[in-house]
C-alpha atoms as a PDB file:
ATOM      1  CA  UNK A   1       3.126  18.958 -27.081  1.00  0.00           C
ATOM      2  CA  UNK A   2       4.622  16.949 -24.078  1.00  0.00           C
ATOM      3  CA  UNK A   3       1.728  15.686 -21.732  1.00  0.00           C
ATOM      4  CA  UNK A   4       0.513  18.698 -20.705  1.00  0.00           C
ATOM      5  CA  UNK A   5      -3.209  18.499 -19.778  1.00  0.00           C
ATOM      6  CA  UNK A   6      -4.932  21.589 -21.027  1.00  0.00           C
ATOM      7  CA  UNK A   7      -8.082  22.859 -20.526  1.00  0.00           C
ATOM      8  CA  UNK A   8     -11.246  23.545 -23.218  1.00  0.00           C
ATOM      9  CA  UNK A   9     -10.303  26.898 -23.497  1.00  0.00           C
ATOM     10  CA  UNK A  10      -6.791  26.853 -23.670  1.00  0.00           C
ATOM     11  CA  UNK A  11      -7.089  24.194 -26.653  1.00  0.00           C
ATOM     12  CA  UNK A  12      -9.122  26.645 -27.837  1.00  0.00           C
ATOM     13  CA  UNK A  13      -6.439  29.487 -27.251  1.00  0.00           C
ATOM     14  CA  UNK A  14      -3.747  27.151 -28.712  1.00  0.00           C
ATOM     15  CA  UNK A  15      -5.088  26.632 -31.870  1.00  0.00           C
ATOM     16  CA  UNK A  16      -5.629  30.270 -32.101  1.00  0.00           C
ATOM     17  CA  UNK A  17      -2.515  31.161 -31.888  1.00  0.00           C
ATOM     18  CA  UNK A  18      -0.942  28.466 -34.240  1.00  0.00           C
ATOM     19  CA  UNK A  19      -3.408  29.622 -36.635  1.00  0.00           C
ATOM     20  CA  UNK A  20      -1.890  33.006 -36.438  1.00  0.00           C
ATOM     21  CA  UNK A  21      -5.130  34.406 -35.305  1.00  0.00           C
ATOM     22  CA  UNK A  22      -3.179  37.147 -32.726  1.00  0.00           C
ATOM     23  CA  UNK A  23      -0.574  39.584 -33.791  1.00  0.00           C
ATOM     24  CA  UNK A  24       1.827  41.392 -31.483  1.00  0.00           C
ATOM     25  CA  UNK A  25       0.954  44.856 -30.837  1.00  0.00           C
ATOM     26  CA  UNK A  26       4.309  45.738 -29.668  1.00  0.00           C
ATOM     27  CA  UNK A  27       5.284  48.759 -31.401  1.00  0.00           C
ATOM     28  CA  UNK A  28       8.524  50.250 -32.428  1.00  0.00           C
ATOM     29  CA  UNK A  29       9.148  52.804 -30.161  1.00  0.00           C
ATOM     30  CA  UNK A  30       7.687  50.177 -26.871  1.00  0.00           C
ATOM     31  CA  UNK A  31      10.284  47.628 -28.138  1.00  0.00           C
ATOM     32  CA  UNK A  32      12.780  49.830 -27.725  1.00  0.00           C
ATOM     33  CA  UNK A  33      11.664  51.171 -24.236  1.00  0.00           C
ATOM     34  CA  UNK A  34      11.600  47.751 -23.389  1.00  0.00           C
ATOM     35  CA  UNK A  35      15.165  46.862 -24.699  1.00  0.00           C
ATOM     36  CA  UNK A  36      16.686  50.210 -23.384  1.00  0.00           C
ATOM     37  CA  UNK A  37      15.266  49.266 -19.812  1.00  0.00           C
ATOM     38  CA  UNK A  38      16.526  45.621 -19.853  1.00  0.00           C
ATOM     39  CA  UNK A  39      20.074  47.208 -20.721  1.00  0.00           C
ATOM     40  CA  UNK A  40      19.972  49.450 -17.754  1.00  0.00           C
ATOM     41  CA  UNK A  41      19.111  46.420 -15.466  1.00  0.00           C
ATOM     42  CA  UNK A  42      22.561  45.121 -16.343  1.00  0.00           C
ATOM     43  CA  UNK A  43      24.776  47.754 -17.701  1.00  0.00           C
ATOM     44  CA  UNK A  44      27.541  48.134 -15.197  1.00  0.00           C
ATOM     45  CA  UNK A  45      28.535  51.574 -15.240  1.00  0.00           C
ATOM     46  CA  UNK A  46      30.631  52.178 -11.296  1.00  0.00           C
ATOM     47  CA  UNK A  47      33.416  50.970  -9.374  1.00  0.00           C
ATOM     48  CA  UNK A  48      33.823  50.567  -6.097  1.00  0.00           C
ATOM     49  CA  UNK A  49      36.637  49.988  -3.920  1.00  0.00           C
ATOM     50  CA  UNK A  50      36.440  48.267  -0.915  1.00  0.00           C
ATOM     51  CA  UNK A  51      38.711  47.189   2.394  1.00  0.00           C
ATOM     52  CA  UNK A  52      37.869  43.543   3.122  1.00  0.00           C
ATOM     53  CA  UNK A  53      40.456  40.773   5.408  1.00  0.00           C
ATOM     54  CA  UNK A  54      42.530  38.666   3.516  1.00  0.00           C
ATOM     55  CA  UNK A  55      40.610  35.708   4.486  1.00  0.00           C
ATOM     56  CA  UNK A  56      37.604  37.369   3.351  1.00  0.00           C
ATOM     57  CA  UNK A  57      38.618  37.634  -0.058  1.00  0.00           C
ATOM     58  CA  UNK A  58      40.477  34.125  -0.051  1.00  0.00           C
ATOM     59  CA  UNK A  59      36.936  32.747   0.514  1.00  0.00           C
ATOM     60  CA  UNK A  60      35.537  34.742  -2.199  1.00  0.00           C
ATOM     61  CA  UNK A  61      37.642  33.644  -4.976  1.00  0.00           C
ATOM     62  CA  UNK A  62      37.348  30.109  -3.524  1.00  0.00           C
ATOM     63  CA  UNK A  63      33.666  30.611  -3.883  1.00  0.00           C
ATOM     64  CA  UNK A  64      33.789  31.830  -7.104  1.00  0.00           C
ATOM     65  CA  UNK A  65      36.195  29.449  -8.429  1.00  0.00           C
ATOM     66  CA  UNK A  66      33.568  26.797  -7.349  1.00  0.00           C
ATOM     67  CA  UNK A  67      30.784  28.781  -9.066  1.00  0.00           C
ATOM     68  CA  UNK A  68      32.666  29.263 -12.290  1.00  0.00           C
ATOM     69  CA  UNK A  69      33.032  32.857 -12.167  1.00  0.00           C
ATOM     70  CA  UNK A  70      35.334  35.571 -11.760  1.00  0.00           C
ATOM     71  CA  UNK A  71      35.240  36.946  -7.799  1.00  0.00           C
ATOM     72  CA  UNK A  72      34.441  40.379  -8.761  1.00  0.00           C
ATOM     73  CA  UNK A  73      31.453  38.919 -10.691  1.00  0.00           C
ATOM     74  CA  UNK A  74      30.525  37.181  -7.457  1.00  0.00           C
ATOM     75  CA  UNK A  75      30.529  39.805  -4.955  1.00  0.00           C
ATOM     76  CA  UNK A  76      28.287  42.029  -7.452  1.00  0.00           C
ATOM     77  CA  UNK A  77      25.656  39.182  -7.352  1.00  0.00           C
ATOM     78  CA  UNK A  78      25.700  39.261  -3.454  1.00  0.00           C
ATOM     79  CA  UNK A  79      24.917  42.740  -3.503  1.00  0.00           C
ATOM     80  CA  UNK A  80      22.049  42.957  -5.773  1.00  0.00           C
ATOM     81  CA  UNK A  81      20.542  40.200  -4.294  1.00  0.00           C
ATOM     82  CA  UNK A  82      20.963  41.714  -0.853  1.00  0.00           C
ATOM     83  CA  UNK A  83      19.741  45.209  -2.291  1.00  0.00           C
ATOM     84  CA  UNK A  84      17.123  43.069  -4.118  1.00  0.00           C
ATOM     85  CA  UNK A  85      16.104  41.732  -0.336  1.00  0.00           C
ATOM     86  CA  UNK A  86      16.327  38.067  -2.434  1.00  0.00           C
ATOM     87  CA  UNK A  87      19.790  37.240  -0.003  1.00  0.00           C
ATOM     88  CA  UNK A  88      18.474  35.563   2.898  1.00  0.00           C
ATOM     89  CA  UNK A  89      20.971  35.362   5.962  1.00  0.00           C
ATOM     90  CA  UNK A  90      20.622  32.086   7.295  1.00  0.00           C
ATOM     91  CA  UNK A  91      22.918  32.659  10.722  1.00  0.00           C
ATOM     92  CA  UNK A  92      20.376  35.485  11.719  1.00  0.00           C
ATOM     93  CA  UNK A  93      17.031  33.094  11.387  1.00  0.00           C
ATOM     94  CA  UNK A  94      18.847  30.256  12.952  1.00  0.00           C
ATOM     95  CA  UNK A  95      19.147  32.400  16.034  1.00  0.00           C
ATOM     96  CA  UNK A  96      15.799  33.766  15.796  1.00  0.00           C
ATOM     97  CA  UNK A  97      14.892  30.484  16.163  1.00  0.00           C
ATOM     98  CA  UNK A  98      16.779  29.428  18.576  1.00  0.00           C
ATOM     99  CA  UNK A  99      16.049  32.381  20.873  1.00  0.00           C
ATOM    100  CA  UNK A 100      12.263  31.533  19.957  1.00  0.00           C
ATOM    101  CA  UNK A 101      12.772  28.342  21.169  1.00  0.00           C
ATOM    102  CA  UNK A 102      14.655  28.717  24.341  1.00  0.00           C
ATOM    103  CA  UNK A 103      11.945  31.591  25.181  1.00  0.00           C
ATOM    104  CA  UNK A 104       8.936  29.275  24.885  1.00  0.00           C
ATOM    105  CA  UNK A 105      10.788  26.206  26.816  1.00  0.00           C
ATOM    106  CA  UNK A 106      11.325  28.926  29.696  1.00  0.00           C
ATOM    107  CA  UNK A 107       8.046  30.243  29.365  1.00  0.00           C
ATOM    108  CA  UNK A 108       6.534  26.727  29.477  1.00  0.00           C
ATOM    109  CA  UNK A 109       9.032  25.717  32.759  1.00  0.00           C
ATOM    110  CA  UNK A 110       7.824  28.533  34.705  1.00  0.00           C
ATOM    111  CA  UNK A 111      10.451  30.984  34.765  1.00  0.00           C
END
């Protein structure tokens, strides 16, 4: 192993498991629950069509030409992570912020 400081009983753990002293109890038909799911997390089964500006879509395939990817590929990862509530929009908490912080400066000056 590579410097990793483990405890008594994960040593203890470790050498149980290299011993072969655990066996999966994954069975058949679980395994392929578990496979079928994972395939539905990815299987892309619609199209959509959608009216976006030129410039919009320049940007995109800029984007994904930077990423190493093919646009279409691009714009599907911005929506699951926005439906996924993992896409953060940056613009919006910057002014949150900055309303925050002009409200407190008037608040503290009196007005």
């Amino acid at each position: 192993m590579n410097d990793v400081k483990l405890s008594k009983e994960e040593m203890k753990l470790l050498k149980a498991v290299e011993a072969g002293e655990f066996e999966s109890v994954l069975t058949k038909k679980r395994r392929a629950e578990l496979v079928a799911a994972a395939k539905n997390t990815t299987r892309k089964d619609k199209r959509i069509n959608i009216r976006i500006s030129n410039r919009d879509l320049m940007a995109i395939q800029l984007r994904a030409s930077e990423e190493g990817v093919p646009y279409q590929t691009l714009v599907s990862s911005i929506i699951h992570k926005y439906i996924s509530g993992s896409l953060k929009d940056v613009a919006a908490n910057k002014r949150m912020q900055s309303n925050r912080s002009k409200s407190a400066s008037q608040s503290s000056s009196g007005r």
